[in-house]
N, C-alpha and C. Protein backbone atom coordinates (compact mmCIF):
# COMPACT_ATOMS: atom_id res chain seq x y z
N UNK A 1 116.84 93.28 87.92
CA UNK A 1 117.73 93.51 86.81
C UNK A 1 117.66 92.35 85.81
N UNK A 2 117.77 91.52 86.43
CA UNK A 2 117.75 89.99 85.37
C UNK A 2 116.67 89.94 85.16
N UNK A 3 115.65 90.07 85.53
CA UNK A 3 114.14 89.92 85.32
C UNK A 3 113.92 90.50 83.98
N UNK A 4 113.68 91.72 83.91
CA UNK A 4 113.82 92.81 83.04
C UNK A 4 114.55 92.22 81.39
N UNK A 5 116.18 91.52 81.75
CA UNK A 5 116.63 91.62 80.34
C UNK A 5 116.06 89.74 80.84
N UNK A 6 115.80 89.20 81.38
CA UNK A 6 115.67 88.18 80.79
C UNK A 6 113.88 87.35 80.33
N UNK A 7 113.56 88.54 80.68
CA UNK A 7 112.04 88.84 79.81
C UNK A 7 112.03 88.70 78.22
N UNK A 8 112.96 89.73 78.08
CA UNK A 8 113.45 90.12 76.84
C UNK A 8 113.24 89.00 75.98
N UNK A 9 114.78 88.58 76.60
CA UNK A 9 115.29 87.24 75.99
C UNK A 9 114.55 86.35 75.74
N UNK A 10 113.58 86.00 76.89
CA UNK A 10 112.83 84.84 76.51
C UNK A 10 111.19 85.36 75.35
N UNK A 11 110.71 86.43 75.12
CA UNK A 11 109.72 86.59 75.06
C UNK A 11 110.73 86.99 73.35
N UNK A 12 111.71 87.12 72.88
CA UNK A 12 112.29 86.66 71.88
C UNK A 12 112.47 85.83 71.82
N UNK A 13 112.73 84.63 72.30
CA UNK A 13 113.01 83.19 71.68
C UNK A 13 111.90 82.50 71.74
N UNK A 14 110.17 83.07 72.38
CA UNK A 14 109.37 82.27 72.52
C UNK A 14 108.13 83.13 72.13
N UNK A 15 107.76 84.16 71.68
CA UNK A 15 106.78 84.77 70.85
C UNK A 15 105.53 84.28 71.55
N UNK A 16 104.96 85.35 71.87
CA UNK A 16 102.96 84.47 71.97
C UNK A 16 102.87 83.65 73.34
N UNK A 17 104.00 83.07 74.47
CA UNK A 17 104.02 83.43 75.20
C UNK A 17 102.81 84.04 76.53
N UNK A 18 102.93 83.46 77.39
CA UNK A 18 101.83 84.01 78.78
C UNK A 18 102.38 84.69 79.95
N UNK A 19 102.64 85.97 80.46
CA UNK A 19 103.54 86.15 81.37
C UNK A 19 103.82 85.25 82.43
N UNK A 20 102.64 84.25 82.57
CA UNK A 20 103.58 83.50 83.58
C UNK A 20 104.32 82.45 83.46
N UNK A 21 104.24 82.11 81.79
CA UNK A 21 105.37 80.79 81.26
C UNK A 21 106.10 81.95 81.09
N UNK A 22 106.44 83.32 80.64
CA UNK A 22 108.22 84.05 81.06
C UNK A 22 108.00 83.82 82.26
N UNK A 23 107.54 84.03 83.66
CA UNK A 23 108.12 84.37 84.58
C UNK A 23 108.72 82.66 85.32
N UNK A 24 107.91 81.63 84.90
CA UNK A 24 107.99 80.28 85.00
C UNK A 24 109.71 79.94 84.55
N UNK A 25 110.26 80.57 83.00
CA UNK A 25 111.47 80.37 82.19
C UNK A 25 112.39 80.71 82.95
N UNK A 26 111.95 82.44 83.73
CA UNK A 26 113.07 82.87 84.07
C UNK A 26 113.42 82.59 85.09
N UNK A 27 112.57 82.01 85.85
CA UNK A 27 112.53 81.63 87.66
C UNK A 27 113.56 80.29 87.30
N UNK A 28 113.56 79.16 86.06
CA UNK A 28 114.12 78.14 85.64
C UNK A 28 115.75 78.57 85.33
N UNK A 29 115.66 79.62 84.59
CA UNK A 29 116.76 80.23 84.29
C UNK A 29 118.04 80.97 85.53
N UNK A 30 117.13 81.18 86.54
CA UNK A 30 118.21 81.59 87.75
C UNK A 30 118.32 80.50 88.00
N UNK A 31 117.63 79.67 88.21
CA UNK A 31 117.91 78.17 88.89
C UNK A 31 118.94 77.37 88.71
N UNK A 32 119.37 77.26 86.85
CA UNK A 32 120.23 76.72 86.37
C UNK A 32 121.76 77.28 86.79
N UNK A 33 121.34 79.12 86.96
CA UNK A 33 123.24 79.42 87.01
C UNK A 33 123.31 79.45 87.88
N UNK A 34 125.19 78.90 87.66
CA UNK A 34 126.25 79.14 88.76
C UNK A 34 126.50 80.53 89.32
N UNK A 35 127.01 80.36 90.99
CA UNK A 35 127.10 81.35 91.56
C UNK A 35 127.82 82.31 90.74
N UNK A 36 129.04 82.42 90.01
CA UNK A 36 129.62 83.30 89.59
C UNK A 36 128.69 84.11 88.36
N UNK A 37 127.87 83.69 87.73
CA UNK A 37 126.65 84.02 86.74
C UNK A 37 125.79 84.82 87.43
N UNK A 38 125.39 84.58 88.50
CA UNK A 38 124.82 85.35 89.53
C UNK A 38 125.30 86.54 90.36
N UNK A 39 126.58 86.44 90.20
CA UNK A 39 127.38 87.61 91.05
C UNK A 39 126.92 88.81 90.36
N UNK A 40 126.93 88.93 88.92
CA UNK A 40 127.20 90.02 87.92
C UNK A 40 125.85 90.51 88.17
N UNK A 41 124.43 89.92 88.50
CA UNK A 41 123.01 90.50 88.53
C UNK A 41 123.30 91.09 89.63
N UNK A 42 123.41 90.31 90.81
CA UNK A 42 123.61 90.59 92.19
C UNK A 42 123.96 92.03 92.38
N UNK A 43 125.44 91.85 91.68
CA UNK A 43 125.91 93.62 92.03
C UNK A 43 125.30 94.66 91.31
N UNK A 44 124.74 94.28 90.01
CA UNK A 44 124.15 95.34 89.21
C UNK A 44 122.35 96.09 89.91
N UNK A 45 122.59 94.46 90.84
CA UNK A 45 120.72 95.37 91.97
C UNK A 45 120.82 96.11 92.71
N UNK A 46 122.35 95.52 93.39
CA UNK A 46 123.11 96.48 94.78
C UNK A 46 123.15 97.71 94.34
N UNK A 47 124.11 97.98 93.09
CA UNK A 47 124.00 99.57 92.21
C UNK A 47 122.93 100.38 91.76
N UNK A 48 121.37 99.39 91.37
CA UNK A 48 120.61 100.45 91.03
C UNK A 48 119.76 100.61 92.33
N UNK A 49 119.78 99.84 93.90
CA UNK A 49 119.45 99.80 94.63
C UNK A 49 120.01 101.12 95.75
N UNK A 50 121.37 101.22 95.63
CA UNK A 50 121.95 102.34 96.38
C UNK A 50 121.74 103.85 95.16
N UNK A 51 121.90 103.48 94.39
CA UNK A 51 121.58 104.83 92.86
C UNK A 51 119.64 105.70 93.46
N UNK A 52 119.12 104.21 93.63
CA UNK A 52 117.63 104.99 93.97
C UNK A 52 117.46 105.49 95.47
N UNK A 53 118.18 105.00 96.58
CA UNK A 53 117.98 105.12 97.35
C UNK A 53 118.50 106.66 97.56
N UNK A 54 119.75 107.24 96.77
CA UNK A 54 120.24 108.23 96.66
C UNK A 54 119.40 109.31 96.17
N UNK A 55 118.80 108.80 95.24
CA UNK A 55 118.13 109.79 94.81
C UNK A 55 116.35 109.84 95.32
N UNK A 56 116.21 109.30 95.87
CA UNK A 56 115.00 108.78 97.40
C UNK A 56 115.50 110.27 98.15
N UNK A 57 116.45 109.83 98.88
CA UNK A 57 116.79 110.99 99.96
C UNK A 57 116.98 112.52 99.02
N UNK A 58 117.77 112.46 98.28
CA UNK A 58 117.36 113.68 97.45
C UNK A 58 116.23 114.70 96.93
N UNK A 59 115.30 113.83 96.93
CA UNK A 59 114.04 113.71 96.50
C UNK A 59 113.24 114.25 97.99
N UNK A 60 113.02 113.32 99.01
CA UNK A 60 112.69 113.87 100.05
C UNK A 60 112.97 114.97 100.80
N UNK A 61 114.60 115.10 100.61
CA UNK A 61 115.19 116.57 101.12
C UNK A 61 114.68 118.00 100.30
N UNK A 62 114.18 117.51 99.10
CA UNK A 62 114.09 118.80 98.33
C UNK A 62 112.41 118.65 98.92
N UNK A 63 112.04 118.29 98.68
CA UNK A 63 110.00 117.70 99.24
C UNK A 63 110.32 118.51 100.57
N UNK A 64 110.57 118.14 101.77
CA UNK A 64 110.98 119.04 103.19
C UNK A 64 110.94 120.20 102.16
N UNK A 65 111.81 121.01 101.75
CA UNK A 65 112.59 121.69 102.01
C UNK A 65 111.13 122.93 100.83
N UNK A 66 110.75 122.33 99.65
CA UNK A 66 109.99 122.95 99.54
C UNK A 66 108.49 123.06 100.62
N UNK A 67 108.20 122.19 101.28
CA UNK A 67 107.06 122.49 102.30
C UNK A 67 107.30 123.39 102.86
N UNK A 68 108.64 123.37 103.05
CA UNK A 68 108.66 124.48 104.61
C UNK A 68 108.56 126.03 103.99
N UNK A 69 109.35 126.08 102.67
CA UNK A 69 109.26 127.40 102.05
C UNK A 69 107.63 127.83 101.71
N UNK A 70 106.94 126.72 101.14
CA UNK A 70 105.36 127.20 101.17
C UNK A 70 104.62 127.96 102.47
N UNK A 71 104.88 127.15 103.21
CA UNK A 71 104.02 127.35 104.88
C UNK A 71 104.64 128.76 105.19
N UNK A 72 105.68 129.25 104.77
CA UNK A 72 106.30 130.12 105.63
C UNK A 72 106.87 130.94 104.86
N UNK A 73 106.84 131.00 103.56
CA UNK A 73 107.83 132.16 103.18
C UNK A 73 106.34 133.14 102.06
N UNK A 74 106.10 134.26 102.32
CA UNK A 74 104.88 134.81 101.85
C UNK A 74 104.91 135.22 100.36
N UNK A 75 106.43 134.90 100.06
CA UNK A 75 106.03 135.23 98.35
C UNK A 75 105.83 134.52 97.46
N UNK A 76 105.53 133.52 98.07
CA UNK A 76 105.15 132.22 97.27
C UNK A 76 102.91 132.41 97.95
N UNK A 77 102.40 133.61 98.16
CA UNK A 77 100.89 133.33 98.72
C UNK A 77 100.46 133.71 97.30
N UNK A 78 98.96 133.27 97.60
CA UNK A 78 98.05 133.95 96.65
C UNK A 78 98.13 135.07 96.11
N UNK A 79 98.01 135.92 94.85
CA UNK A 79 97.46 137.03 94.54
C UNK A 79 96.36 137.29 93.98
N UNK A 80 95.78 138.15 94.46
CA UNK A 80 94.36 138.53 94.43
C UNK A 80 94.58 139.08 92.76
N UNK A 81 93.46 138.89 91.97
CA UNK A 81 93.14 139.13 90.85
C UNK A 81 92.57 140.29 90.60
N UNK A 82 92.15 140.88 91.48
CA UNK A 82 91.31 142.04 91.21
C UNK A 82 92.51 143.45 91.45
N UNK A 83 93.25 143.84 92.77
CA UNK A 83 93.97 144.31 93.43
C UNK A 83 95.45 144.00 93.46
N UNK A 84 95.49 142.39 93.03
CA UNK A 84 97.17 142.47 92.50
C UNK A 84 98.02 142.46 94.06
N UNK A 85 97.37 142.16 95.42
CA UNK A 85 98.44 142.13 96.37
C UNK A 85 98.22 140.75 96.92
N UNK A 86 98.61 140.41 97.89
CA UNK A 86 98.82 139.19 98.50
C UNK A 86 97.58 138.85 99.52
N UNK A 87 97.54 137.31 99.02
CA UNK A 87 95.75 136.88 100.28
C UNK A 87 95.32 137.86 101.36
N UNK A 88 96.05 138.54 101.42
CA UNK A 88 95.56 139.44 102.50
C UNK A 88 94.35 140.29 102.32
N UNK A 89 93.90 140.36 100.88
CA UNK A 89 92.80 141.17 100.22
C UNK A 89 91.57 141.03 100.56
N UNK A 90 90.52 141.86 100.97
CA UNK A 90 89.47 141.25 101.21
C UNK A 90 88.00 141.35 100.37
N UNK A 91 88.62 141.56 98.86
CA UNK A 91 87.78 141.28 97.87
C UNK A 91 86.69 140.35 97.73
């Protein structure tokens, strides 16, 4: 999270720039703050950390859930182009 806006920040106040003098600034820049400066990133990783993980499992449940309908449910098979019925054709 801090990474991200404090890219920003620095690659505005310092133009032209090498990604690893930002990543050098910003590694300097956590260094300097106080714990309470730190709390506010902290919780904002925890939030997009549980937000993805949510939508991880969501994501996987629907993934299951369409496999199983492929393998097994027949109106989702092939149709034959010629005859118009299901893989079963022996065109």
């Amino acid at each position: 999270m801090i990474n991200s806006a404090g890219r920003k920040y620095i690659r505005a106040m310092h133009p032209g720039i090498s990604a690893q003098e930002v990543f050098v600034m910003g590694s300097e820049m956590w260094g300097v703050m106080v714990d309470e400066e730190k709390v506010v990133w902290q919780e904002a990783a925890r939030t997009a950390m549980a937000d993805y993980k949510k939508k991880l499992e969501k994501w996987n449940t629907l993934k299951e859930q369409s496999e199983k309908t492929t393998q097994t449910d027949e109106t989702v098979a092939p149709i034959c182009m010629k005859c118009f019925s299901k893989i079963y054709c022996f065109h």
